[in-house]
PDB file of N, CA and C in Angstrom:
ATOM      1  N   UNK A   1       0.848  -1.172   0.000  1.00  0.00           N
ATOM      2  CA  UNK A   1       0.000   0.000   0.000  1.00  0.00           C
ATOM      3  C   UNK A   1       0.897   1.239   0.000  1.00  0.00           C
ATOM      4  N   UNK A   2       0.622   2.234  -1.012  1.00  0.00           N
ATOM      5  CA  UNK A   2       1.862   2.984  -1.094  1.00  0.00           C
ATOM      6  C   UNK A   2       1.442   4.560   0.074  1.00  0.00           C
ATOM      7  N   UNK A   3       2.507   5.064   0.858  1.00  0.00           N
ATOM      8  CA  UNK A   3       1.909   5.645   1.656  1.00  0.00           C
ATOM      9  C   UNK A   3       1.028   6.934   1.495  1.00  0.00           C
ATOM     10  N   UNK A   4       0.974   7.414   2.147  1.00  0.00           N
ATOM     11  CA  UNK A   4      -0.515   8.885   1.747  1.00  0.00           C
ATOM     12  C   UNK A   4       0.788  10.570   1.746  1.00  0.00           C
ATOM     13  N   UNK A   5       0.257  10.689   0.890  1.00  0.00           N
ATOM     14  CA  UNK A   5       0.877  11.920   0.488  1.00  0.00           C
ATOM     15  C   UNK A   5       0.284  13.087   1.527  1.00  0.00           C
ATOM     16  N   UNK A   6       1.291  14.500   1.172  1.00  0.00           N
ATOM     17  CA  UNK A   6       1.063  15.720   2.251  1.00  0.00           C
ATOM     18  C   UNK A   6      -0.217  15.885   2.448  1.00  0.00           C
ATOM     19  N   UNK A   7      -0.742  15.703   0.882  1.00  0.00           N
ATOM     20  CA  UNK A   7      -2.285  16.573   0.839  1.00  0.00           C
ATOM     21  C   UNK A   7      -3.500  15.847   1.245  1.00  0.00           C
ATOM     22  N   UNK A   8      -3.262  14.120   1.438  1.00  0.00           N
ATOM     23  CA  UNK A   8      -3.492  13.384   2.072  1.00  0.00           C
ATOM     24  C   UNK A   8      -3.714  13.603   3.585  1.00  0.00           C
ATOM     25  N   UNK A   9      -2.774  13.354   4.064  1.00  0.00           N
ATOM     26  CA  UNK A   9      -2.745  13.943   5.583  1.00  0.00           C
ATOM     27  C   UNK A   9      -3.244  15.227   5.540  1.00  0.00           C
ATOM     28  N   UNK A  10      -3.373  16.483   5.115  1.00  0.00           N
ATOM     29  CA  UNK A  10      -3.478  17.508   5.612  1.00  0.00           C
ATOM     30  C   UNK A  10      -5.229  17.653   5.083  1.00  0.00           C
ATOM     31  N   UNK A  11      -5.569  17.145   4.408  1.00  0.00           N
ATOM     32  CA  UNK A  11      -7.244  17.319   3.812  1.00  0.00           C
ATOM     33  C   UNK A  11      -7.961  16.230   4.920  1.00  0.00           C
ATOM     34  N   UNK A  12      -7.355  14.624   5.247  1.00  0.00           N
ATOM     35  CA  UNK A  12      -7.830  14.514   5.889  1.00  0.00           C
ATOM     36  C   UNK A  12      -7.816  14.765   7.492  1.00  0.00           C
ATOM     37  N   UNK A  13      -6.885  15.023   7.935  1.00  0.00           N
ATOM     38  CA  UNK A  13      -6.523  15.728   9.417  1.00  0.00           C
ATOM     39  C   UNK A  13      -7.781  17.284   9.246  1.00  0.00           C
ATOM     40  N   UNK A  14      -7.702  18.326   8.622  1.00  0.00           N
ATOM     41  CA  UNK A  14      -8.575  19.116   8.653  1.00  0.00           C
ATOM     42  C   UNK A  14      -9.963  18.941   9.012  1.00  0.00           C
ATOM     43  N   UNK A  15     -10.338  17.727   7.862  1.00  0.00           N
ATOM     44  CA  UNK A  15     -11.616  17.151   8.081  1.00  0.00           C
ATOM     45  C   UNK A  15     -12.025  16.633   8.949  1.00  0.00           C
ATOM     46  N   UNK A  16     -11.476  16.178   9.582  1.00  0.00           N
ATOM     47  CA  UNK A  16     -11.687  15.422  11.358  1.00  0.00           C
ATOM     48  C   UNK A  16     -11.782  16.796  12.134  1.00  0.00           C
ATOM     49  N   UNK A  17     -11.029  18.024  11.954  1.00  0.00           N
ATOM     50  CA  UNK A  17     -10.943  18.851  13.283  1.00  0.00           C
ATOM     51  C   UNK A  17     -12.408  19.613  12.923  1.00  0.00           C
ATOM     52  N   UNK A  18     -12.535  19.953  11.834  1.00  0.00           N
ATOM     53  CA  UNK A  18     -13.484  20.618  11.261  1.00  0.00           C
ATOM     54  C   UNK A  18     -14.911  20.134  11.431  1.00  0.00           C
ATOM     55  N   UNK A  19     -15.137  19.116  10.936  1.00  0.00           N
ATOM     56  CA  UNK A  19     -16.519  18.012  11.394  1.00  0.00           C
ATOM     57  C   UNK A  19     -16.709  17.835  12.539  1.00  0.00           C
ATOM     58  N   UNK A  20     -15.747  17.501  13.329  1.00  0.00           N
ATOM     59  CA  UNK A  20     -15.880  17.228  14.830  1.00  0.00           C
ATOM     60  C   UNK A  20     -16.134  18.705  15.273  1.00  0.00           C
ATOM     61  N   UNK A  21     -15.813  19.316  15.190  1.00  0.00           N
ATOM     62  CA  UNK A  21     -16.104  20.978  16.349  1.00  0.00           C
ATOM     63  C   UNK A  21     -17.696  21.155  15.463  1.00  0.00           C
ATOM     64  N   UNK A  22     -17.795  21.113  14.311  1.00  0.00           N
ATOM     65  CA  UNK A  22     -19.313  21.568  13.678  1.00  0.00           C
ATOM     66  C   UNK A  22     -20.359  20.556  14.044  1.00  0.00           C
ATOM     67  N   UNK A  23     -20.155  19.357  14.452  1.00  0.00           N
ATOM     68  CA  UNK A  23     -20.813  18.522  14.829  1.00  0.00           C
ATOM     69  C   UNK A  23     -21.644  18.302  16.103  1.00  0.00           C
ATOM     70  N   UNK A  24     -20.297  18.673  16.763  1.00  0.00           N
ATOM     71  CA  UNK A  24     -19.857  18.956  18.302  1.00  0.00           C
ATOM     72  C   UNK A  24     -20.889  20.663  18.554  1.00  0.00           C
ATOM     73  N   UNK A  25     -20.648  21.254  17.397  1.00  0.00           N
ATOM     74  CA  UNK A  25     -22.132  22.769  18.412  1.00  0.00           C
ATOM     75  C   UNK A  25     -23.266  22.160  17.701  1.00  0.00           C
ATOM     76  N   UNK A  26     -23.161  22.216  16.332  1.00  0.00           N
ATOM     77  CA  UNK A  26     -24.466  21.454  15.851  1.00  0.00           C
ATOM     78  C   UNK A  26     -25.648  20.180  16.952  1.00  0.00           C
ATOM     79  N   UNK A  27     -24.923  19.614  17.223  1.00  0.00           N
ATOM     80  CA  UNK A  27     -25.685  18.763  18.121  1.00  0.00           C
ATOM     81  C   UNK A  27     -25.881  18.839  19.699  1.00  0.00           C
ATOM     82  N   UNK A  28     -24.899  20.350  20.323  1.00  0.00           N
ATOM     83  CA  UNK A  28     -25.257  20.320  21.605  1.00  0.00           C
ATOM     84  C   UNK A  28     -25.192  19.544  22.543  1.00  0.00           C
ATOM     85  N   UNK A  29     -24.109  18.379  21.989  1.00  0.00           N
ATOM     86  CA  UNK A  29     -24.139  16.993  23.258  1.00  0.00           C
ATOM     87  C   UNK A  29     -23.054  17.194  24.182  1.00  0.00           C
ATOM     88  N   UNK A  30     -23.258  16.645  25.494  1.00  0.00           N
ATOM     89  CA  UNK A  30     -22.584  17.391  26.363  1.00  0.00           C
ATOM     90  C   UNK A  30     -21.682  15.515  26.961  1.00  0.00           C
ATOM     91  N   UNK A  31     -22.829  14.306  26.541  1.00  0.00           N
ATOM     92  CA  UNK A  31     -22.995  13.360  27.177  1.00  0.00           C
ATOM     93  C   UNK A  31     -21.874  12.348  26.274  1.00  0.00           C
ATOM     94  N   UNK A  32     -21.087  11.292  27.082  1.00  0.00           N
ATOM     95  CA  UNK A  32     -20.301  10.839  26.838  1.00  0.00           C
ATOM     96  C   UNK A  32     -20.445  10.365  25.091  1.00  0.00           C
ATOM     97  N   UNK A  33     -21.340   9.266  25.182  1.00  0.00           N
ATOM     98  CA  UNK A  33     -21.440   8.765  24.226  1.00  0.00           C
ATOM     99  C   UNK A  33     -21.865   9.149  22.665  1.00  0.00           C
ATOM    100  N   UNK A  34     -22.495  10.186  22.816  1.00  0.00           N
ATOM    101  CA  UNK A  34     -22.846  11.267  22.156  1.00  0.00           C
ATOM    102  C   UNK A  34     -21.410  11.642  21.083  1.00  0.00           C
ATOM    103  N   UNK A  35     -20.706  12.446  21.893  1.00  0.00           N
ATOM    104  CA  UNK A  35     -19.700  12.535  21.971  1.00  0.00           C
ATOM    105  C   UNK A  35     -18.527  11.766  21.079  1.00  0.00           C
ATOM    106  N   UNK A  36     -18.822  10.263  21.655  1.00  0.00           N
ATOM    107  CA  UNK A  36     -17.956   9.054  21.112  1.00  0.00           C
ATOM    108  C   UNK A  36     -18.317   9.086  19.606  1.00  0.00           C
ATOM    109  N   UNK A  37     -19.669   9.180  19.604  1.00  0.00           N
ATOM    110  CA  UNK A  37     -20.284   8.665  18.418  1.00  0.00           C
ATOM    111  C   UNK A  37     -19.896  10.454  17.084  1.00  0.00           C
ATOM    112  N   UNK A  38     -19.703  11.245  17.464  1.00  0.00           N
ATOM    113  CA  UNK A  38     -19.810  12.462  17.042  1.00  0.00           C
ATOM    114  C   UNK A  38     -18.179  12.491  16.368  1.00  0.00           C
ATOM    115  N   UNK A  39     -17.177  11.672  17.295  1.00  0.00           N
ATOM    116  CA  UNK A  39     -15.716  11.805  16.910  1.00  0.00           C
ATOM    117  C   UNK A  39     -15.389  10.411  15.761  1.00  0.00           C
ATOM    118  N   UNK A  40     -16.149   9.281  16.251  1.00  0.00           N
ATOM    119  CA  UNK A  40     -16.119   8.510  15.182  1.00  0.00           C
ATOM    120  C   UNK A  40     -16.767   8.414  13.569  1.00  0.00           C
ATOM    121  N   UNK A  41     -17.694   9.500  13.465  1.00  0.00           N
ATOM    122  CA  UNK A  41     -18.412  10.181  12.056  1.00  0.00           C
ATOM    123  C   UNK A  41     -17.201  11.089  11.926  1.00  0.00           C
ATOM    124  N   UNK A  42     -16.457  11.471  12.735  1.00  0.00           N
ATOM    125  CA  UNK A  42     -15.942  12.211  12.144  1.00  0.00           C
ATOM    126  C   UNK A  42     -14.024  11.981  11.651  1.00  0.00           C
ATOM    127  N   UNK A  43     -13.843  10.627  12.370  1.00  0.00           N
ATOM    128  CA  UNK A  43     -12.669   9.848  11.777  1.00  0.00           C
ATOM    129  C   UNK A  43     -12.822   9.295  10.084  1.00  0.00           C
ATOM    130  N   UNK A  44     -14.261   8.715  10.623  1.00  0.00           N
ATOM    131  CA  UNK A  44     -14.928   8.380   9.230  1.00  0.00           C
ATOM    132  C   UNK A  44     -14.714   8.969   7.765  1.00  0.00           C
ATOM    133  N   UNK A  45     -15.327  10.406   8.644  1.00  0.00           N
ATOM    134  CA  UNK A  45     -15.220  10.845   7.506  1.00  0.00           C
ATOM    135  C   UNK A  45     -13.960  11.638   6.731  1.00  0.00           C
ATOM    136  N   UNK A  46     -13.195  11.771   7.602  1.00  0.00           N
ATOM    137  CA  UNK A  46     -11.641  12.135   7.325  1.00  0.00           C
ATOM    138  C   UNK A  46     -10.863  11.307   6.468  1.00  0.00           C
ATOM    139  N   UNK A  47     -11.001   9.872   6.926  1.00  0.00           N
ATOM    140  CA  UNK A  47     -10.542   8.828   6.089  1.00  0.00           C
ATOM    141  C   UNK A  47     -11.031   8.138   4.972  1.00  0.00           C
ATOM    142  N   UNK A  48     -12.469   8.966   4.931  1.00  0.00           N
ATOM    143  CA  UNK A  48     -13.006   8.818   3.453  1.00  0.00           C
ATOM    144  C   UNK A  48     -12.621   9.895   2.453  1.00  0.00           C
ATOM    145  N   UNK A  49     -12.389  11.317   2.894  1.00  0.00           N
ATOM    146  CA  UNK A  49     -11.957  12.313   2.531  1.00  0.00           C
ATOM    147  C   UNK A  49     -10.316  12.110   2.131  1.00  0.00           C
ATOM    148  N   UNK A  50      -9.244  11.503   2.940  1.00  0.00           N
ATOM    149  CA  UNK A  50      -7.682  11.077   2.708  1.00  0.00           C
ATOM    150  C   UNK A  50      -7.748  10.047   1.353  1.00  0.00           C
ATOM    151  N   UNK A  51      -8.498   9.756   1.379  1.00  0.00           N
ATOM    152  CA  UNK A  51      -8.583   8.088   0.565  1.00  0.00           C
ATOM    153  C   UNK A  51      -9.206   8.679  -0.436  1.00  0.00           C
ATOM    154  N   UNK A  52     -10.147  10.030  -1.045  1.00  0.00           N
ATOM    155  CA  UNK A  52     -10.480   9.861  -2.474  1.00  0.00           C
ATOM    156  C   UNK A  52      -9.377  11.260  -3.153  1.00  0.00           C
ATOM    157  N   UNK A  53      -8.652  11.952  -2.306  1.00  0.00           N
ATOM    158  CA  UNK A  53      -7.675  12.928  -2.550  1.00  0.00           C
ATOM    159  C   UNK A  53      -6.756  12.180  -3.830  1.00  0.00           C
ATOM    160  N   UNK A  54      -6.818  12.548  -5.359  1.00  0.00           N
ATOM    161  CA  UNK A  54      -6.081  11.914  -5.949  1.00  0.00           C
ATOM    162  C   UNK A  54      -4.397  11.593  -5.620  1.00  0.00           C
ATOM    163  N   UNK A  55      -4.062  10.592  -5.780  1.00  0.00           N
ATOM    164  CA  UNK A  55      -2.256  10.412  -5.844  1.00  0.00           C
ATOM    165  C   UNK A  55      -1.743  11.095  -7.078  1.00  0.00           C
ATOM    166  N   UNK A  56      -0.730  11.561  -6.577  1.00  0.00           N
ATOM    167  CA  UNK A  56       0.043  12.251  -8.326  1.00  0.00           C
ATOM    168  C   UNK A  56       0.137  10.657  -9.049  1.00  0.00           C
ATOM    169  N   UNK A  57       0.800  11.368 -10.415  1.00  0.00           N
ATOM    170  CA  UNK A  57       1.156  10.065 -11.218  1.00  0.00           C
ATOM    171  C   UNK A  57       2.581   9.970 -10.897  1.00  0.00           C
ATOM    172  N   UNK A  58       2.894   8.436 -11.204  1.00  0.00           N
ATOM    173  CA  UNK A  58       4.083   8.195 -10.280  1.00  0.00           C
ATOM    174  C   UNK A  58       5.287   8.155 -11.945  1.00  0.00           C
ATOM    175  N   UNK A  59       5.966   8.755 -11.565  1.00  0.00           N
ATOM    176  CA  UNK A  59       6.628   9.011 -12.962  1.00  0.00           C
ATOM    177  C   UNK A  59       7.801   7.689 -13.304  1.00  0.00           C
ATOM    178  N   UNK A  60       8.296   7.587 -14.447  1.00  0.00           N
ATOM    179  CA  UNK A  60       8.806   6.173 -14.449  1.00  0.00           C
ATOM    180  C   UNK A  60      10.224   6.049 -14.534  1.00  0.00           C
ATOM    181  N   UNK A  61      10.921   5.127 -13.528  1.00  0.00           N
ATOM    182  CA  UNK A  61      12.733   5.749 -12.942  1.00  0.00           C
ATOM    183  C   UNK A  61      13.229   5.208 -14.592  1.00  0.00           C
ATOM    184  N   UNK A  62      14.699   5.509 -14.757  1.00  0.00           N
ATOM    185  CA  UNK A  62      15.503   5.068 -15.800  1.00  0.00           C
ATOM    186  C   UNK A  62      15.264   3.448 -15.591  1.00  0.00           C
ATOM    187  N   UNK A  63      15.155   3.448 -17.149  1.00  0.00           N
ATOM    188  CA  UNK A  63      15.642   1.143 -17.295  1.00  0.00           C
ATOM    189  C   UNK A  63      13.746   0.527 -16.899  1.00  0.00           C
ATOM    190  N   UNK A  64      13.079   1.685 -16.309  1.00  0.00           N
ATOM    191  CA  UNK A  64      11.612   1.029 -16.149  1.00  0.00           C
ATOM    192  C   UNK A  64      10.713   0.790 -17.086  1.00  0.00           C
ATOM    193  N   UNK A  65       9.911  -0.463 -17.589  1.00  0.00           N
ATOM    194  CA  UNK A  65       9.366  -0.568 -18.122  1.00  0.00           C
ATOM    195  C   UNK A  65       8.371   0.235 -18.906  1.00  0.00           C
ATOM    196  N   UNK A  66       7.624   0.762 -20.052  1.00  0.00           N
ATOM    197  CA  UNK A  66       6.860   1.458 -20.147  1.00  0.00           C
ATOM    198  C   UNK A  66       5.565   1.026 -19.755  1.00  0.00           C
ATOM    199  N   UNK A  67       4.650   1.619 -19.918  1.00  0.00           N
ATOM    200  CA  UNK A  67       2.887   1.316 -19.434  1.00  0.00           C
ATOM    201  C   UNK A  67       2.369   0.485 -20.531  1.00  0.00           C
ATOM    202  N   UNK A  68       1.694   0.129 -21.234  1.00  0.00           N
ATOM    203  CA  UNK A  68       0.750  -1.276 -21.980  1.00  0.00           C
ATOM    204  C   UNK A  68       0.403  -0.314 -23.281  1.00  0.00           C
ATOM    205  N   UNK A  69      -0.063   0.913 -22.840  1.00  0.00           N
ATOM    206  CA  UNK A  69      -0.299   2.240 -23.944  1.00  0.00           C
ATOM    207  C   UNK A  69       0.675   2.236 -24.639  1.00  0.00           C
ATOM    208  N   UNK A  70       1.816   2.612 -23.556  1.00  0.00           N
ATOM    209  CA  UNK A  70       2.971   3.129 -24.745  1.00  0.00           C
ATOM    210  C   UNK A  70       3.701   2.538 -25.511  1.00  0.00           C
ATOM    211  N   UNK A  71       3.881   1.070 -24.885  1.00  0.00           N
ATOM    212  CA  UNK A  71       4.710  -0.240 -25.127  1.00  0.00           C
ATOM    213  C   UNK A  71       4.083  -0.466 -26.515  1.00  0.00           C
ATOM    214  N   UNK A  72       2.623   0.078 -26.730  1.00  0.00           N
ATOM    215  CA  UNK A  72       1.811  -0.849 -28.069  1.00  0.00           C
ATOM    216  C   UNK A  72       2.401   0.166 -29.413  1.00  0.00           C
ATOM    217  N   UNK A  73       3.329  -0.250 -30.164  1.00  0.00           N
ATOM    218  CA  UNK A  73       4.167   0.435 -31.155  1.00  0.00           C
ATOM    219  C   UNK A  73       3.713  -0.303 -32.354  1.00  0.00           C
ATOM    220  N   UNK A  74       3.056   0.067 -33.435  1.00  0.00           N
ATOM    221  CA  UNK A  74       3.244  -0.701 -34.401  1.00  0.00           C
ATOM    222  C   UNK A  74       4.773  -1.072 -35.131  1.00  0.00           C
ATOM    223  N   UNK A  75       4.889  -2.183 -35.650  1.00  0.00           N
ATOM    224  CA  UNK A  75       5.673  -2.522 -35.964  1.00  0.00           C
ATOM    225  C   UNK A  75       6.579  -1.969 -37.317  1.00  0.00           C
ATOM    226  N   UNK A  76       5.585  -1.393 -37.995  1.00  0.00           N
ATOM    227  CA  UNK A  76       6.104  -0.498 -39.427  1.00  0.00           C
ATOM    228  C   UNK A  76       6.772   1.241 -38.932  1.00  0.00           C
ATOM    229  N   UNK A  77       6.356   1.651 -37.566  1.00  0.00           N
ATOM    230  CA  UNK A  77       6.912   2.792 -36.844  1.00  0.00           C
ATOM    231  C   UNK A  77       8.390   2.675 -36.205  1.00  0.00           C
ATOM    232  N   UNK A  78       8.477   1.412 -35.529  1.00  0.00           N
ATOM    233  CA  UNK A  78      10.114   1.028 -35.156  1.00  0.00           C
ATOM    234  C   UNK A  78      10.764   1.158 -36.472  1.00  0.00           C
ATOM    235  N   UNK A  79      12.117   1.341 -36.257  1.00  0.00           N
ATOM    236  CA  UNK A  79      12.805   1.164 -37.285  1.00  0.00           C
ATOM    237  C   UNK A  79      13.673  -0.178 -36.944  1.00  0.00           C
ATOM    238  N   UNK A  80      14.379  -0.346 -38.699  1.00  0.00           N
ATOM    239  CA  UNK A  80      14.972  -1.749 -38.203  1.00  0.00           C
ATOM    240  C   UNK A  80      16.086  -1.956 -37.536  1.00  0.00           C
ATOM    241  N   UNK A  81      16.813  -3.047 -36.258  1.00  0.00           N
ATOM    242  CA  UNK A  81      17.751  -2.352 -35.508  1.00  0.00           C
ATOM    243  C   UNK A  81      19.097  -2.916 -36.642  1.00  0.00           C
ATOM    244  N   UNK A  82      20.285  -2.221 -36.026  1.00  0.00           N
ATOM    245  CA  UNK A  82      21.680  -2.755 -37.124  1.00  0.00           C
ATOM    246  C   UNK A  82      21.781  -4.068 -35.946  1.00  0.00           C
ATOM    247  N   UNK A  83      22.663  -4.790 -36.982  1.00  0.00           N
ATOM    248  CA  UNK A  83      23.273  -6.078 -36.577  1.00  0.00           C
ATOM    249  C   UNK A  83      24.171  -5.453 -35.338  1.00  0.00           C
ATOM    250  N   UNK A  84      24.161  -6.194 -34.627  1.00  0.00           N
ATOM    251  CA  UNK A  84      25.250  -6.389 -33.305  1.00  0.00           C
ATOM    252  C   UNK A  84      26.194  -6.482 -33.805  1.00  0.00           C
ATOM    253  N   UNK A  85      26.923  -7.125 -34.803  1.00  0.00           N
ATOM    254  CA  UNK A  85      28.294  -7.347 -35.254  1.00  0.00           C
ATOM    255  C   UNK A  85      28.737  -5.710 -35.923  1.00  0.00           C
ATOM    256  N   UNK A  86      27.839  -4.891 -36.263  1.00  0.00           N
ATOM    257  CA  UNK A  86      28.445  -4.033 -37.430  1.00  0.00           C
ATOM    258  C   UNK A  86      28.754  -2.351 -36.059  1.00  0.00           C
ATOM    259  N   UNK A  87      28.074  -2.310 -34.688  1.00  0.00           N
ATOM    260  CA  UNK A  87      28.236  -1.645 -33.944  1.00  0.00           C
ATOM    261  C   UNK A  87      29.311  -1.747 -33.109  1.00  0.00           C
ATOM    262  N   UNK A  88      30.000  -0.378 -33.051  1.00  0.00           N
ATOM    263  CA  UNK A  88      31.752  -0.039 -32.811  1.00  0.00           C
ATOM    264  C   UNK A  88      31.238   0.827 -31.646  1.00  0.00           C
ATOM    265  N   UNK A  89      32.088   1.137 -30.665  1.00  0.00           N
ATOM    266  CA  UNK A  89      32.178   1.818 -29.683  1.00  0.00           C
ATOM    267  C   UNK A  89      32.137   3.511 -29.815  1.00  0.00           C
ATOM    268  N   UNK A  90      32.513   3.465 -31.193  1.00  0.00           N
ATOM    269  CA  UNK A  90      32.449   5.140 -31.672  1.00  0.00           C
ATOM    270  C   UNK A  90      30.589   5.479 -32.025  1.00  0.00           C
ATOM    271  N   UNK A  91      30.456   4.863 -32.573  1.00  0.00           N
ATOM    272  CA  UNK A  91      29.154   4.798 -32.782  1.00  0.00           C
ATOM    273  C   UNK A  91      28.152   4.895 -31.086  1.00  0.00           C
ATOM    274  N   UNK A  92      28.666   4.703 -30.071  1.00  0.00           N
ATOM    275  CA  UNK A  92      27.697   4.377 -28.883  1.00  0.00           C
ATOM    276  C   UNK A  92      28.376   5.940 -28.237  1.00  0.00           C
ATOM    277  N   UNK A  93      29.419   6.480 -28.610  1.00  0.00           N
ATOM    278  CA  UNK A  93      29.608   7.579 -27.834  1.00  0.00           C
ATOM    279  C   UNK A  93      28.862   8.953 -28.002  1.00  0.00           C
ATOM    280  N   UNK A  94      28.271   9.670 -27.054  1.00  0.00           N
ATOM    281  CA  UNK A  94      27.060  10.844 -27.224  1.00  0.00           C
ATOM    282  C   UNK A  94      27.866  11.999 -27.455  1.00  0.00           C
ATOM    283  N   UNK A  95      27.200  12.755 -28.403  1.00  0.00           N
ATOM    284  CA  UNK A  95      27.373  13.789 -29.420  1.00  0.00           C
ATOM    285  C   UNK A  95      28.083  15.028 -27.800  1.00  0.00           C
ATOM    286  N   UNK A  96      29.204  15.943 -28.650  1.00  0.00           N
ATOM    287  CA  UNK A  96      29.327  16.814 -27.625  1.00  0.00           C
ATOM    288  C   UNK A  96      28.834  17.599 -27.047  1.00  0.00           C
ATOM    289  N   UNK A  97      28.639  18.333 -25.966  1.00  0.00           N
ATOM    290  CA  UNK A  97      27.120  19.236 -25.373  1.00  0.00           C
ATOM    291  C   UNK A  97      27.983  20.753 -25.765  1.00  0.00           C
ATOM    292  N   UNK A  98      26.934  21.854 -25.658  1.00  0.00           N
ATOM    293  CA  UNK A  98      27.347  22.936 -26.491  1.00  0.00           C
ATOM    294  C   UNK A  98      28.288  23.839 -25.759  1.00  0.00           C
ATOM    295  N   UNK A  99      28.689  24.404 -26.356  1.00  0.00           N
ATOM    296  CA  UNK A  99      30.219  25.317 -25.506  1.00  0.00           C
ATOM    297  C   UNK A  99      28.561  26.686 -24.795  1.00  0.00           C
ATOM    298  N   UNK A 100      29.601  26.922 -23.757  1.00  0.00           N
ATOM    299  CA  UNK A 100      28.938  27.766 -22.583  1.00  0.00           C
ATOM    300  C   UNK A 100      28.455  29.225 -23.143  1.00  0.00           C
ATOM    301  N   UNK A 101      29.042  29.360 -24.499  1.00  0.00           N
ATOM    302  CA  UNK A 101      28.965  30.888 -24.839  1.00  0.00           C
ATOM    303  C   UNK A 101      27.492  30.890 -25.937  1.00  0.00           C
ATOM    304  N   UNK A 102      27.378  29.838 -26.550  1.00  0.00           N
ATOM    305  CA  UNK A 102      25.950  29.636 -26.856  1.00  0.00           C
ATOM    306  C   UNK A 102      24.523  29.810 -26.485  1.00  0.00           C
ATOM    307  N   UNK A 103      25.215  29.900 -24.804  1.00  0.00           N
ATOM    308  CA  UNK A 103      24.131  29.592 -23.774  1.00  0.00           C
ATOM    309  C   UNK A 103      24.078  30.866 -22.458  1.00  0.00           C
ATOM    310  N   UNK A 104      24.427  31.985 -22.840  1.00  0.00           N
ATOM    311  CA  UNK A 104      24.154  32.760 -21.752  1.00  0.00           C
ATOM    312  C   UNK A 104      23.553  32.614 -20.940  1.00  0.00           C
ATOM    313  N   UNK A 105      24.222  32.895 -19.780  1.00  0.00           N
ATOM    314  CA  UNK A 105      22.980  33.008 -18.155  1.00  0.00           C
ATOM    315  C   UNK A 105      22.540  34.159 -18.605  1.00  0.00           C
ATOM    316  N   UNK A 106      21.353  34.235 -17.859  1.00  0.00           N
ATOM    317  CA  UNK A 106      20.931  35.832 -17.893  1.00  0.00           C
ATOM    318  C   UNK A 106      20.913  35.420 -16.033  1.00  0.00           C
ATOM    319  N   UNK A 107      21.329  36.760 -15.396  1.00  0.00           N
ATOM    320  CA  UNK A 107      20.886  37.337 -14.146  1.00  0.00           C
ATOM    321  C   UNK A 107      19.601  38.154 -14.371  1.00  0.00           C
TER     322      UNK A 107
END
């Protein structure tokens, strides 16, 4: 179960303090059980409130599989790969990155 995010905790923690005090004048109960029953509607409903708060999307680390969507490539869109035998080490090395003066900072 993956754990509950900030907005998680903080939408449902609110909702418990919030329900419970509006509940709590709304109903005027002074008497134990009352009471009991007034804080447990209102756990309730906090943890129904934590639980429909969407999760972000969980983004996907290097080397991870893609999703079923993206994986579905037709086959005439790939291109064809070269033979293993005809690939040299020059060929696998990445192009140089651009000299610094191309690229001003601005302050």
């Amino acid at each position: 179960m993956p754990r509950p995010t900030a907005a998680q905790l903080a939408y449902g923690s609110a909702t418990v303090v919030v329900s419970t005090i509006a509940m709590l004048l709304l109903s005027q109960t002074s008497a134990g059980p009352g009471i009991a029953v007034i804080t447990t509607a209102a756990l309730a409903l906090g943890l129904l409130v934590a639980l429909t708060v969407p999760m972000p999307k969980r983004r996907r680390q290097r080397g991870e599989a893609a999703p079923a969507a993206e994986a579905a490539v037709p086959a005439a869109a790939v291109p064809a790969a070269a033979p293993a035998a005809h690939t040299t080490a020059a060929a696998r090395v990445p192009e140089p990155r651009a000299a610094a003066a191309e690229h001003p900072v601005h302050h």
